[in-house]
C-alpha atoms as a PDB file:
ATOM      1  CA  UNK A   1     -71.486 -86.199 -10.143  1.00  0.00           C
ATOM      2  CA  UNK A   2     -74.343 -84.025 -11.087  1.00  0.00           C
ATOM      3  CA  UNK A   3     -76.267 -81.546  -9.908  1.00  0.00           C
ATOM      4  CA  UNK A   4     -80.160 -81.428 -10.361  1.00  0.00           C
ATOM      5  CA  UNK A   5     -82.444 -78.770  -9.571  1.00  0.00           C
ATOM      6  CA  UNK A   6     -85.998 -80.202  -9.166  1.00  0.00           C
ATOM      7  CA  UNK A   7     -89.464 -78.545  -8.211  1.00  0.00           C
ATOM      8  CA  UNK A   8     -92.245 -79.650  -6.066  1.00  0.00           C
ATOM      9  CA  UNK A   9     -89.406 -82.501  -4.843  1.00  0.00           C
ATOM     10  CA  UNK A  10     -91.634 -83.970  -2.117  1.00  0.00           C
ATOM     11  CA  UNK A  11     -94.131 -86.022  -3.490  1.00  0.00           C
ATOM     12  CA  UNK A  12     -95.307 -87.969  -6.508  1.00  0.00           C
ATOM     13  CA  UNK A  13     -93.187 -89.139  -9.158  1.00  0.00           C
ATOM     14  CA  UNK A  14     -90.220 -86.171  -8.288  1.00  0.00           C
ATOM     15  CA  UNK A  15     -89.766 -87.871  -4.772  1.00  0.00           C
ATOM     16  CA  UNK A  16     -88.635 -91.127  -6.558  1.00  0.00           C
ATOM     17  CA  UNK A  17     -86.282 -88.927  -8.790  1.00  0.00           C
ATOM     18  CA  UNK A  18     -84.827 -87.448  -6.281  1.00  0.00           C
ATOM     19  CA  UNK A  19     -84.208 -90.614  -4.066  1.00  0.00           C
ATOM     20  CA  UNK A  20     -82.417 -92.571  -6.914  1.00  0.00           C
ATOM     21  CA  UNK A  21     -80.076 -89.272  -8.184  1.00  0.00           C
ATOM     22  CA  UNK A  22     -79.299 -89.296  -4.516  1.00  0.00           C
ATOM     23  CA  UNK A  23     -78.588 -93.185  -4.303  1.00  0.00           C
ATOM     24  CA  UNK A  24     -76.277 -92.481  -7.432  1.00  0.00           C
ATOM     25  CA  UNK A  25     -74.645 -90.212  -5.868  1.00  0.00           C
ATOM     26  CA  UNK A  26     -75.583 -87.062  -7.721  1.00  0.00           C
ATOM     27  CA  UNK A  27     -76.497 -83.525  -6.363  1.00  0.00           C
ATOM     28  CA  UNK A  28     -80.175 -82.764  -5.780  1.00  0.00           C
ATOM     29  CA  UNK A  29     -81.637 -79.003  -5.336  1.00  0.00           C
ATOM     30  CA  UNK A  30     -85.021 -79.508  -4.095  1.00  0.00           C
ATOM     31  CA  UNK A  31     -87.861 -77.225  -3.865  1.00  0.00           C
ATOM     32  CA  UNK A  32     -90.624 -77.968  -1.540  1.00  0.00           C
ATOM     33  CA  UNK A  33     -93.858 -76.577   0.068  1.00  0.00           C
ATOM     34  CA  UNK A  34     -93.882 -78.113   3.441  1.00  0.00           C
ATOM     35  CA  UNK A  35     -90.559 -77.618   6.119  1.00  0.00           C
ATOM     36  CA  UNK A  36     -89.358 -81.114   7.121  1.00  0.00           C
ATOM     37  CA  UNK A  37     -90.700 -83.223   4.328  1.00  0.00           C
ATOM     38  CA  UNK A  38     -86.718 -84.051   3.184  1.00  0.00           C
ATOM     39  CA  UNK A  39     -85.682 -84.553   7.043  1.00  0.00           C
ATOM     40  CA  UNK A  40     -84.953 -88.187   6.497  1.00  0.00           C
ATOM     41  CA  UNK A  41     -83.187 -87.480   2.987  1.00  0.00           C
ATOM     42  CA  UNK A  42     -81.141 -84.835   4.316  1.00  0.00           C
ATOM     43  CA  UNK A  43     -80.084 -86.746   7.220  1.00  0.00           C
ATOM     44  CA  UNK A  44     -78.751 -89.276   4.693  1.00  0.00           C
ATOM     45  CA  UNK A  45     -76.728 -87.629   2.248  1.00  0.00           C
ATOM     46  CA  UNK A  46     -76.066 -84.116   4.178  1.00  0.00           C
ATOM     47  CA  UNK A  47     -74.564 -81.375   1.847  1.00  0.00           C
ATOM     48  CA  UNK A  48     -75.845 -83.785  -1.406  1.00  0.00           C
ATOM     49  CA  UNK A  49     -79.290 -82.190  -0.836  1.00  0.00           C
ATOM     50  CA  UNK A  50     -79.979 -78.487  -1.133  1.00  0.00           C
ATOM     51  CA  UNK A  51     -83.790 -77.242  -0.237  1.00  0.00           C
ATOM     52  CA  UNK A  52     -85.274 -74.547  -0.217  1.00  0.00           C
ATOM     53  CA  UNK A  53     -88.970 -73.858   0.183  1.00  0.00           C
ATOM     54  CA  UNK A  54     -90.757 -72.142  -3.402  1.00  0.00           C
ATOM     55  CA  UNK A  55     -94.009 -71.055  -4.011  1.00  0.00           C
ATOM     56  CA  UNK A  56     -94.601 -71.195  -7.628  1.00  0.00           C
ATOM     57  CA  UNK A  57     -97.568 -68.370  -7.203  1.00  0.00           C
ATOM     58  CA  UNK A  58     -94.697 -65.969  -6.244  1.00  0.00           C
ATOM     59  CA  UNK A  59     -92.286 -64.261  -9.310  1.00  0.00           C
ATOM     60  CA  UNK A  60     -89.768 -63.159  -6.819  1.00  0.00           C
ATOM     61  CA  UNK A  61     -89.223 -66.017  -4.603  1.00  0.00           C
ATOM     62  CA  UNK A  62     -88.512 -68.334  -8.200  1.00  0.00           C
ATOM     63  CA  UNK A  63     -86.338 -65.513  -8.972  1.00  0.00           C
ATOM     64  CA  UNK A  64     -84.610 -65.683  -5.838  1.00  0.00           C
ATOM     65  CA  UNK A  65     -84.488 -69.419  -5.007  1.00  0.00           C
ATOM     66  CA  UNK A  66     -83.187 -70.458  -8.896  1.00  0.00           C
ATOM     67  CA  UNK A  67     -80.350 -67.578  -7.946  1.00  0.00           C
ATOM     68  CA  UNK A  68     -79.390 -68.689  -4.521  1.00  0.00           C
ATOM     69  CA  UNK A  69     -79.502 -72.519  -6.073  1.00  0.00           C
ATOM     70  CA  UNK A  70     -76.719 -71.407  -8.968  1.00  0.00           C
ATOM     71  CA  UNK A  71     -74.599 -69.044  -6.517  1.00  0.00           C
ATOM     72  CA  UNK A  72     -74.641 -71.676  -3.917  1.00  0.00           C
ATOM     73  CA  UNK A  73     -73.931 -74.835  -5.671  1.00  0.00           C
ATOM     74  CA  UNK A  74     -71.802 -73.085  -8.594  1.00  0.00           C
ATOM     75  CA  UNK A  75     -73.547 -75.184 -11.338  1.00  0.00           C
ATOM     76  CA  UNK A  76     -76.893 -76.764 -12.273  1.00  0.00           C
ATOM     77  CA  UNK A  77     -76.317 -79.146 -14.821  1.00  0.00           C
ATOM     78  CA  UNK A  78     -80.480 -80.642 -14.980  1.00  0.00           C
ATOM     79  CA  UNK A  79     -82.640 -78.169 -13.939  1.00  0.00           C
ATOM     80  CA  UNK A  80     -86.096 -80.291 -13.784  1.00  0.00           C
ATOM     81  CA  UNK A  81     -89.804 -78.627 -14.178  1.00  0.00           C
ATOM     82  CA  UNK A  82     -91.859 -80.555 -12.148  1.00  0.00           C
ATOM     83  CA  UNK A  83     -94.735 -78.884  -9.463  1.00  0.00           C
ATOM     84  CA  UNK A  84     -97.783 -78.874 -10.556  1.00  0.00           C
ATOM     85  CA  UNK A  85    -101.119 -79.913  -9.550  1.00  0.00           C
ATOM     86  CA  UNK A  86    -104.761 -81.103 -10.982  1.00  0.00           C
ATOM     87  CA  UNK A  87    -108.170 -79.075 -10.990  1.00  0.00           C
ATOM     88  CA  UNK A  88    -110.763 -81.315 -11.622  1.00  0.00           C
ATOM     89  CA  UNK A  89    -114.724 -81.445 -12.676  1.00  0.00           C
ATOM     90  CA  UNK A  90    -116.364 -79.312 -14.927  1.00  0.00           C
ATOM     91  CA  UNK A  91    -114.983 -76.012 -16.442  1.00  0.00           C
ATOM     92  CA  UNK A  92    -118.131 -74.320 -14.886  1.00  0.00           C
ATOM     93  CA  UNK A  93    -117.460 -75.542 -11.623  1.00  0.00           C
ATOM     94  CA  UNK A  94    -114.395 -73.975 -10.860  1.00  0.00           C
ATOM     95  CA  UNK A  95    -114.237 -70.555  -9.423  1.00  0.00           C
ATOM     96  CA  UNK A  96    -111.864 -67.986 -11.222  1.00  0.00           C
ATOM     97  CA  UNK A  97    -109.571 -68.056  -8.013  1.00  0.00           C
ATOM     98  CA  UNK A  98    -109.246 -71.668  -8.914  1.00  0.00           C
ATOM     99  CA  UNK A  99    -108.410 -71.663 -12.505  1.00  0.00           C
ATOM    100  CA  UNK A 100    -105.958 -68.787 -12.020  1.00  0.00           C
ATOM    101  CA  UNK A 101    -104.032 -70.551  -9.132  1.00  0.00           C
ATOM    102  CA  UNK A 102    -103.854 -73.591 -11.393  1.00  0.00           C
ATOM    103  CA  UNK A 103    -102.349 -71.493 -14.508  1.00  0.00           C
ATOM    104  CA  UNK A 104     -99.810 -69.536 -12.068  1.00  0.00           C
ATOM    105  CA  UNK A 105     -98.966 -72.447 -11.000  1.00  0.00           C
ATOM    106  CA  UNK A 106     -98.330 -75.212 -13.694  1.00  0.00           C
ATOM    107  CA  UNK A 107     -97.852 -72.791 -16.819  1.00  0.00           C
ATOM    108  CA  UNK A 108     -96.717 -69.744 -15.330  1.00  0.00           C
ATOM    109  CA  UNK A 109     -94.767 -70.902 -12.384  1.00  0.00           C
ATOM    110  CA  UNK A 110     -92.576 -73.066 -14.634  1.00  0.00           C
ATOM    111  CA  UNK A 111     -92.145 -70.568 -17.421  1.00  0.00           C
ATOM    112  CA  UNK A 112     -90.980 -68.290 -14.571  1.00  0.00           C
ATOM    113  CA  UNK A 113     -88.514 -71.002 -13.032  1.00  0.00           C
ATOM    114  CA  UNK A 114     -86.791 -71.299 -16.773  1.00  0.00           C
ATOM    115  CA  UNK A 115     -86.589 -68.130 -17.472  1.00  0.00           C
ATOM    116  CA  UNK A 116     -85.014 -67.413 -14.151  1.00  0.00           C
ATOM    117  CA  UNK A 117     -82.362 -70.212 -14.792  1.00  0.00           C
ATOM    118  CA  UNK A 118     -81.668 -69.393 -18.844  1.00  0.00           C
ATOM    119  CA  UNK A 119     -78.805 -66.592 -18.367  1.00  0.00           C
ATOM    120  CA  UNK A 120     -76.780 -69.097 -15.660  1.00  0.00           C
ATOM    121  CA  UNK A 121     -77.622 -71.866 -17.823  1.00  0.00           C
ATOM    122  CA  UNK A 122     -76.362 -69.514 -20.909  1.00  0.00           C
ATOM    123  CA  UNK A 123     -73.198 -68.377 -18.708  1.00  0.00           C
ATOM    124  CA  UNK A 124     -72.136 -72.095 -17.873  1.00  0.00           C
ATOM    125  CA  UNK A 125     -72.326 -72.990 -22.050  1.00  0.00           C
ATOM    126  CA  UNK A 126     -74.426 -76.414 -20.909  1.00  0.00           C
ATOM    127  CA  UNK A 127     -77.877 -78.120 -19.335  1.00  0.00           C
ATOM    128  CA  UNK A 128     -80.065 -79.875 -19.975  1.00  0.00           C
ATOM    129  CA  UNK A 129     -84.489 -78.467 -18.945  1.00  0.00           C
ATOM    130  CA  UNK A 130     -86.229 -81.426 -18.366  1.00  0.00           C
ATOM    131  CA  UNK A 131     -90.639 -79.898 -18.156  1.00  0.00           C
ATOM    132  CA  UNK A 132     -92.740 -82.509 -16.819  1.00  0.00           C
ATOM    133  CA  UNK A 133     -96.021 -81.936 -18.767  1.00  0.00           C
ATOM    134  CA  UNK A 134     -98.497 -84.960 -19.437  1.00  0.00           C
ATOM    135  CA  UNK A 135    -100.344 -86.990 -22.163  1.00  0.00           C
ATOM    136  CA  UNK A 136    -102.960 -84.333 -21.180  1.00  0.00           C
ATOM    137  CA  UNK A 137    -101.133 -81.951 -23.162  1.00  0.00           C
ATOM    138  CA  UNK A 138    -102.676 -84.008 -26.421  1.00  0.00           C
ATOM    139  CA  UNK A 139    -105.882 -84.740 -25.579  1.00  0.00           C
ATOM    140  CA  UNK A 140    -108.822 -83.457 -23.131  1.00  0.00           C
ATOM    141  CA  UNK A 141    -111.864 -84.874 -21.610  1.00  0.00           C
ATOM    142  CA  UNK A 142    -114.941 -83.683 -19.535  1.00  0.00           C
ATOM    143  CA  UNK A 143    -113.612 -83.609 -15.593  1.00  0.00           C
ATOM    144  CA  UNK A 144    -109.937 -82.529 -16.773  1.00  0.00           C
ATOM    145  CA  UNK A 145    -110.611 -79.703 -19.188  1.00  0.00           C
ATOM    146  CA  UNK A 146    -108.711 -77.219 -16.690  1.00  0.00           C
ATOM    147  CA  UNK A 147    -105.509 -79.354 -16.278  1.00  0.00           C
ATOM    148  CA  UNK A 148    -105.803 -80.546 -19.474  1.00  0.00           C
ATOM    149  CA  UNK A 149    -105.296 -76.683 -20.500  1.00  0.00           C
ATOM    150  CA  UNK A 150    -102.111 -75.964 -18.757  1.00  0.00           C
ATOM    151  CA  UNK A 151    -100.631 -78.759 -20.160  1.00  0.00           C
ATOM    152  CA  UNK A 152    -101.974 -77.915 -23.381  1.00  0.00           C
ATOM    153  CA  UNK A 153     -99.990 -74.179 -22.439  1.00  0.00           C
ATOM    154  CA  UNK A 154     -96.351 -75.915 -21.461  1.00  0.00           C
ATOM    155  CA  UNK A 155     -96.602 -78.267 -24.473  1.00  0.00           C
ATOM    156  CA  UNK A 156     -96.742 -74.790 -26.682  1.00  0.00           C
ATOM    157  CA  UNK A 157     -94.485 -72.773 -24.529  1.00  0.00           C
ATOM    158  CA  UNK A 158     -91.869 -75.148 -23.970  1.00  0.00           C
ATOM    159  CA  UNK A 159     -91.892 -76.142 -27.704  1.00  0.00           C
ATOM    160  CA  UNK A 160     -90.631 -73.160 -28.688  1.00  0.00           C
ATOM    161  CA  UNK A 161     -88.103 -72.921 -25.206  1.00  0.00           C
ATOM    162  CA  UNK A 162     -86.305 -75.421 -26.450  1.00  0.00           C
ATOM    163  CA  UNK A 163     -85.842 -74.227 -29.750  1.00  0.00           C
ATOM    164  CA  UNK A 164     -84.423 -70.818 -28.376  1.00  0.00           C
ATOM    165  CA  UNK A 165     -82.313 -72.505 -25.517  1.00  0.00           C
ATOM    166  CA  UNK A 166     -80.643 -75.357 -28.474  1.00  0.00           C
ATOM    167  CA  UNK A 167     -78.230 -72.438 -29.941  1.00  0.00           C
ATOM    168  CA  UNK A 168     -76.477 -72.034 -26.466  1.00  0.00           C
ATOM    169  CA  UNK A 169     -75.573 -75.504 -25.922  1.00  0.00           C
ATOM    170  CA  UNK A 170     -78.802 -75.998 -23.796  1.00  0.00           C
ATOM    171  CA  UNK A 171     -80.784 -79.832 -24.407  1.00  0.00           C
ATOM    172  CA  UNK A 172     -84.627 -79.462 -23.722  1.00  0.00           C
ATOM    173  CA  UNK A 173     -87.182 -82.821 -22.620  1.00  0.00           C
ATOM    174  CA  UNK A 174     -90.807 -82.534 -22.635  1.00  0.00           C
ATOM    175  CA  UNK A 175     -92.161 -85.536 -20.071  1.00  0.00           C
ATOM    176  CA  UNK A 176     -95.349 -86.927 -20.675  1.00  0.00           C
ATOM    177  CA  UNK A 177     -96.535 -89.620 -18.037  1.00  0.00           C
ATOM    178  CA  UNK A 178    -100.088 -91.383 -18.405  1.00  0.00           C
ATOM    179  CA  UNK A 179    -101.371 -92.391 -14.798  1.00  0.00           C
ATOM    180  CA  UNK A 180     -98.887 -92.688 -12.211  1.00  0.00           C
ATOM    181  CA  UNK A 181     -98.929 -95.299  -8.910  1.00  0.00           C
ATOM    182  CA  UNK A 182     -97.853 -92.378  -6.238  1.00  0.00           C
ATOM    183  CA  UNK A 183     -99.833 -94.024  -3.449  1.00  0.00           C
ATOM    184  CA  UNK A 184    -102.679 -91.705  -3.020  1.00  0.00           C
ATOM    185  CA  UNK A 185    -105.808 -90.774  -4.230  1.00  0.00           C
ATOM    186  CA  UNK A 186    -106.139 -87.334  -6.266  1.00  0.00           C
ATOM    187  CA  UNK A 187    -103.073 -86.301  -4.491  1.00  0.00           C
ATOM    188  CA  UNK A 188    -102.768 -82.624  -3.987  1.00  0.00           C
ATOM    189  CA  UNK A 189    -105.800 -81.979  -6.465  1.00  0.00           C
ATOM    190  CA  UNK A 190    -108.424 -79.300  -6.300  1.00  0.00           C
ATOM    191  CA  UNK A 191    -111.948 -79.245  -7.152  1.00  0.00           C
ATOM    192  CA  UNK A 192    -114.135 -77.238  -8.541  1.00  0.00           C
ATOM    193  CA  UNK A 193    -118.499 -76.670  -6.648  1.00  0.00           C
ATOM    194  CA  UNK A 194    -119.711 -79.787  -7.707  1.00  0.00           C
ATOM    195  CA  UNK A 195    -123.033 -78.847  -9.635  1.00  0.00           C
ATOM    196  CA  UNK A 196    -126.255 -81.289  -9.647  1.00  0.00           C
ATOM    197  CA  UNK A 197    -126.066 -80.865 -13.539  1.00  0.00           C
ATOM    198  CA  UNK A 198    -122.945 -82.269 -14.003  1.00  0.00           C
ATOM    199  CA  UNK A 199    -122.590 -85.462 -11.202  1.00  0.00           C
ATOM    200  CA  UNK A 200    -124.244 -88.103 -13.411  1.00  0.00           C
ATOM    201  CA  UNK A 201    -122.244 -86.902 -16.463  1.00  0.00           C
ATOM    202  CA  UNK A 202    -118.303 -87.630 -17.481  1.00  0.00           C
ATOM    203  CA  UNK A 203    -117.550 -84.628 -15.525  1.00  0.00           C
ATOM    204  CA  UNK A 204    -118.946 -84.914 -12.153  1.00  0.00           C
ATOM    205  CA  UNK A 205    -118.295 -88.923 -12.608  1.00  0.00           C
ATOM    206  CA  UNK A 206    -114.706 -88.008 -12.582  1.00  0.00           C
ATOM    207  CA  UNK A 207    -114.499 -85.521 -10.267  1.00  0.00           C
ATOM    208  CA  UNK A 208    -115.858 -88.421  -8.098  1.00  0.00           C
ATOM    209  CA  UNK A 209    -113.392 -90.944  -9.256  1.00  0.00           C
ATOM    210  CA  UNK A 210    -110.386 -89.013  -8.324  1.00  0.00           C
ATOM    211  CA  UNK A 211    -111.573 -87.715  -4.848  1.00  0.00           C
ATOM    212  CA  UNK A 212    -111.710 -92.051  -4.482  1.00  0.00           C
ATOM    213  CA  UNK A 213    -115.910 -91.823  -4.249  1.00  0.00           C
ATOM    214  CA  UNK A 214    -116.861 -94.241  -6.771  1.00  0.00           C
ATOM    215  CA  UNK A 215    -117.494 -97.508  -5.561  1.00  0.00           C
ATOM    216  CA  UNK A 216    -114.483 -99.755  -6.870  1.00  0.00           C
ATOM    217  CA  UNK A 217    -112.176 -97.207  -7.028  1.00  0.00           C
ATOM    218  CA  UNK A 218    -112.677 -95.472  -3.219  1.00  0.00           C
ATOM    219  CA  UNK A 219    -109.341 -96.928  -1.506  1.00  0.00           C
ATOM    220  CA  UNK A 220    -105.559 -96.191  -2.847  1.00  0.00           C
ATOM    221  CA  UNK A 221    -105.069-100.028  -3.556  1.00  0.00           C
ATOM    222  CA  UNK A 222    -108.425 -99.546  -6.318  1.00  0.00           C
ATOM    223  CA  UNK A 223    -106.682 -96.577  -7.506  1.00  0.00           C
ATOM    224  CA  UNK A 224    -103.271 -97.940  -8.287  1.00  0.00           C
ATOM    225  CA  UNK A 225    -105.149-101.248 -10.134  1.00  0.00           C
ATOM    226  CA  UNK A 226    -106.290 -98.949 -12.277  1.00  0.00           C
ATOM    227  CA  UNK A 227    -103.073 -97.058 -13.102  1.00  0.00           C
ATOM    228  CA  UNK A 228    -100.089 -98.633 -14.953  1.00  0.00           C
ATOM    229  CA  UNK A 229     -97.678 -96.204 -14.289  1.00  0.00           C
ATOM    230  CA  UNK A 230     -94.412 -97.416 -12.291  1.00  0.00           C
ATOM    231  CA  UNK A 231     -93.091 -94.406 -10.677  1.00  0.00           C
ATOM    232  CA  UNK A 232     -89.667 -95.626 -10.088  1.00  0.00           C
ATOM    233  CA  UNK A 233     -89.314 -96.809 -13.423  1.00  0.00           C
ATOM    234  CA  UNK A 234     -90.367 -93.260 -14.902  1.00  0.00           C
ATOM    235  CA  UNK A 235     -87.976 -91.605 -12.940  1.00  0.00           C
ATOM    236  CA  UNK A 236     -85.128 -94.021 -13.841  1.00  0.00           C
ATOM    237  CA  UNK A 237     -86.024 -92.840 -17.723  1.00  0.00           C
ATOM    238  CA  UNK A 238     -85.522 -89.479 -17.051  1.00  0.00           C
ATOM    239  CA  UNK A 239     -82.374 -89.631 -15.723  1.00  0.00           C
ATOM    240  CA  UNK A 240     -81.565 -92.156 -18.513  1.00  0.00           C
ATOM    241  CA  UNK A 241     -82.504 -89.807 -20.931  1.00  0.00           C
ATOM    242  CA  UNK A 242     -80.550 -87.352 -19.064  1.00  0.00           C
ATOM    243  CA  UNK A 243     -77.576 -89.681 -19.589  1.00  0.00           C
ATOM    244  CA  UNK A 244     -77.893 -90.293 -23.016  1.00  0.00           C
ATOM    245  CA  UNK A 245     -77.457 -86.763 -23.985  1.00  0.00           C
ATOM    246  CA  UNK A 246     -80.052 -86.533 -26.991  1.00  0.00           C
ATOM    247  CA  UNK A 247     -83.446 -87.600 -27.477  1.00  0.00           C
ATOM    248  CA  UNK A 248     -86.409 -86.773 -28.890  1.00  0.00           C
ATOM    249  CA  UNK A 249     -87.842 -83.466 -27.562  1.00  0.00           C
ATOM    250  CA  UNK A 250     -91.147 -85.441 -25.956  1.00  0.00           C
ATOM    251  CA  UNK A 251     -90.586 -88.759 -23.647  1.00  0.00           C
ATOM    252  CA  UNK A 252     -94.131 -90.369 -23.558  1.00  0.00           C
ATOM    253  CA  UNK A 253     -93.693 -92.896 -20.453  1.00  0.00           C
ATOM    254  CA  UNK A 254     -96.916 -95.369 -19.621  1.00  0.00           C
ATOM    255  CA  UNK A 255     -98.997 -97.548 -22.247  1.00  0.00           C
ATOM    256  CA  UNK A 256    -101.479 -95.281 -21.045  1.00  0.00           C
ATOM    257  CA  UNK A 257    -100.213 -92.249 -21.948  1.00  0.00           C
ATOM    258  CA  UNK A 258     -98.941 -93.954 -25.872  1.00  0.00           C
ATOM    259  CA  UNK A 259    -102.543 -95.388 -26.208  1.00  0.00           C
ATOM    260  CA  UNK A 260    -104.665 -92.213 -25.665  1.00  0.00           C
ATOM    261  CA  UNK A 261    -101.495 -89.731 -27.220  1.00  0.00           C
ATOM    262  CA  UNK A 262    -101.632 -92.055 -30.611  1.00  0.00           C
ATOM    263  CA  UNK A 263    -105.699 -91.977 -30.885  1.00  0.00           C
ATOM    264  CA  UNK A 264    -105.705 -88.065 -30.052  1.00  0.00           C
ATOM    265  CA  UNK A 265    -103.520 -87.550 -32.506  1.00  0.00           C
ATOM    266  CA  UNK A 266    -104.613 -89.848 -35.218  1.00  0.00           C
ATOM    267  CA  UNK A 267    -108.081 -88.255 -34.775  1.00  0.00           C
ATOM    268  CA  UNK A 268    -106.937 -84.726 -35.118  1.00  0.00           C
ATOM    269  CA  UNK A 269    -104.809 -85.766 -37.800  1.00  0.00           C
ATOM    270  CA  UNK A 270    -107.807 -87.443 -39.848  1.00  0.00           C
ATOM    271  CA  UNK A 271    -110.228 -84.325 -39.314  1.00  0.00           C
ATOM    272  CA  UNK A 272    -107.544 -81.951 -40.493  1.00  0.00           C
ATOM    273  CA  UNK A 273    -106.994 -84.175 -43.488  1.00  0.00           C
ATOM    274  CA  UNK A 274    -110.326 -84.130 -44.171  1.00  0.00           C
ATOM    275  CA  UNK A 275    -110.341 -80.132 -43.922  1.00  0.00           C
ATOM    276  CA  UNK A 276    -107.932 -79.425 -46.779  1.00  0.00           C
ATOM    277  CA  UNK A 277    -109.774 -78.813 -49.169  1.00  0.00           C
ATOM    278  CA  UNK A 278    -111.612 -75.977 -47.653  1.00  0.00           C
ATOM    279  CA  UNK A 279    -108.039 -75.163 -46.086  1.00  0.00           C
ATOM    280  CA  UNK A 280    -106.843 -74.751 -49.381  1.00  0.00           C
ATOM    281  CA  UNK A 281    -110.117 -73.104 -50.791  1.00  0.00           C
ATOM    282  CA  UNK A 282    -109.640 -70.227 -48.311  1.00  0.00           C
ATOM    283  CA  UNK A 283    -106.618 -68.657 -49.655  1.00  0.00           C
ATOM    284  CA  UNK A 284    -106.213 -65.766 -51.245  1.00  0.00           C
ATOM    285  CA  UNK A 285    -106.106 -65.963 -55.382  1.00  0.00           C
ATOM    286  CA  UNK A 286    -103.310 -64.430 -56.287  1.00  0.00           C
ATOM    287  CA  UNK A 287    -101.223 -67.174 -53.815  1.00  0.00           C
ATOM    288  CA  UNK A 288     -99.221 -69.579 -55.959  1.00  0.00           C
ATOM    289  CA  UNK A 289     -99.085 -67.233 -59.195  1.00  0.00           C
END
């Protein structure tokens, strides 16, 4: 048996990892926004699930939930990443409340969780920090520029966590899903003041898309046709890659998320390529002597 401490446990694709760790017969540590939502879970497999409710806007609750988590249960062996949420439309459109509830909340709010758990982690001389990021972490497009940019943040941040966790015995995963079939449209996604400017273009057209206003795409059944993600089969490869023990550092699950990762970085990769001569023009002359 395990034990698994998991963010944002409610919803999405960390309800369906929690559910099968459960079936399994593992320990689950969930963190959740709103009282009741793991009633039915908890009814199930009684002491198996630990909750507590965590705001990820708030230093000192992480501080004090990831604590009373380790004290409580003795051990955290996967310690898993995964609230975050979406801001959507155009980077104008958002206020600054907005954008900084969105950073405190995906980059800060899980740097803050990992930090919290590093010196039990440390102490215990194993685990295993599984971030959930996204394939938006490699690419970004008008509509998604803001979550893009967190993602963007835990790719860099978390990169170099892992590095700095490896020497005491602690394994790191980076998760990137595509589009994932959760059931509902936009989910728990914000928005910025949708601007006249912008609704024709990408931008607003997305922003549209996700709140289900398009026509084609306005029900949860249109949604999910156009998303190939299998949630239950994405959480199953976590804890498989859990299981295995080593990995690469990034887990790209979806077609979706291999097709667009591959061109974004091909692209990048070309235009760099492309740059080095000027790279190499640039540096200083007495380099190389």
């Amino acid at each position: 048996m395990q034990t698994w401490f998991i963010t944002g446990a409610s919803g999405g694709l960390a309800i369906h990892l929690t559910r099968k760790l459960l079936e399994r017969g593992d320990r689950v540590a969930a963190t959740v926004r709103k009282a009741g939502v793991l009633d039915e879970l908890k009814n199930t497999y009684g002491d198996r699930l630990w909750s507590a409710y965590l705001d990820l806007t708030n230093a000192a609750q992480i501080e004090e939930v990831v604590t009373r988590a380790f004290t409580e249960l003795g051990t955290v062996d996967v310690f898993v990443n995964n609230a975050a949420y979406g801001l959507y439309g155009a980077v104008e459109e958002a206020s600054d409340a907005q954008m900084e509830h969105e950073f405190h909340t995906n980059v800060l709010g899980s740097l803050r969780a990992a930090r919290a758990a590093m010196p039990f982690l440390r102490k215990q001389g194993h685990g295993h920090l599984v971030q959930l990021s996204s394939s938006a972490g490699h690419y970004s497009i008008p509509g998604m520029g803001l979550y893009c940019s967190t993602k963007w943040a835990v790719e860099g941040a978390f990169e170099a966590f892992a590095k700095e966790a490896a020497p005491f015995g602690i394994r790191s995963t980076m998760v990137e899903p595509g589009g994932i079939r959760t059931g509902f449209l936009g989910g728990n996604a914000a928005y910025g003041e949708p601007m006249d400017v912008y609704r024709e273009q990408e931008a607003g057209q997305f922003a549209r898309m996700m709140k289900g206003e398009l026509p084609g795409m306005d029900t949860p059944e249109a949604f999910n046709r156009a998303v190939v993600g299998d949630p239950e089969k994405m959480a199953q490869a976590i804890i498989d890659r859990s299981d295995a023990g080593e990995g690469p550092l990034r887990l790209a699950l979806g077609s979706d998320a291999y097709a667009v990762m591959r061109e974004s970085l091909l692209a990048r990769l070309a235009a760099l390529e492309a740059q080095k001569e000027l790279a190499y023009s640039t540096d200083a002359d007495d380099v190389g002597v």
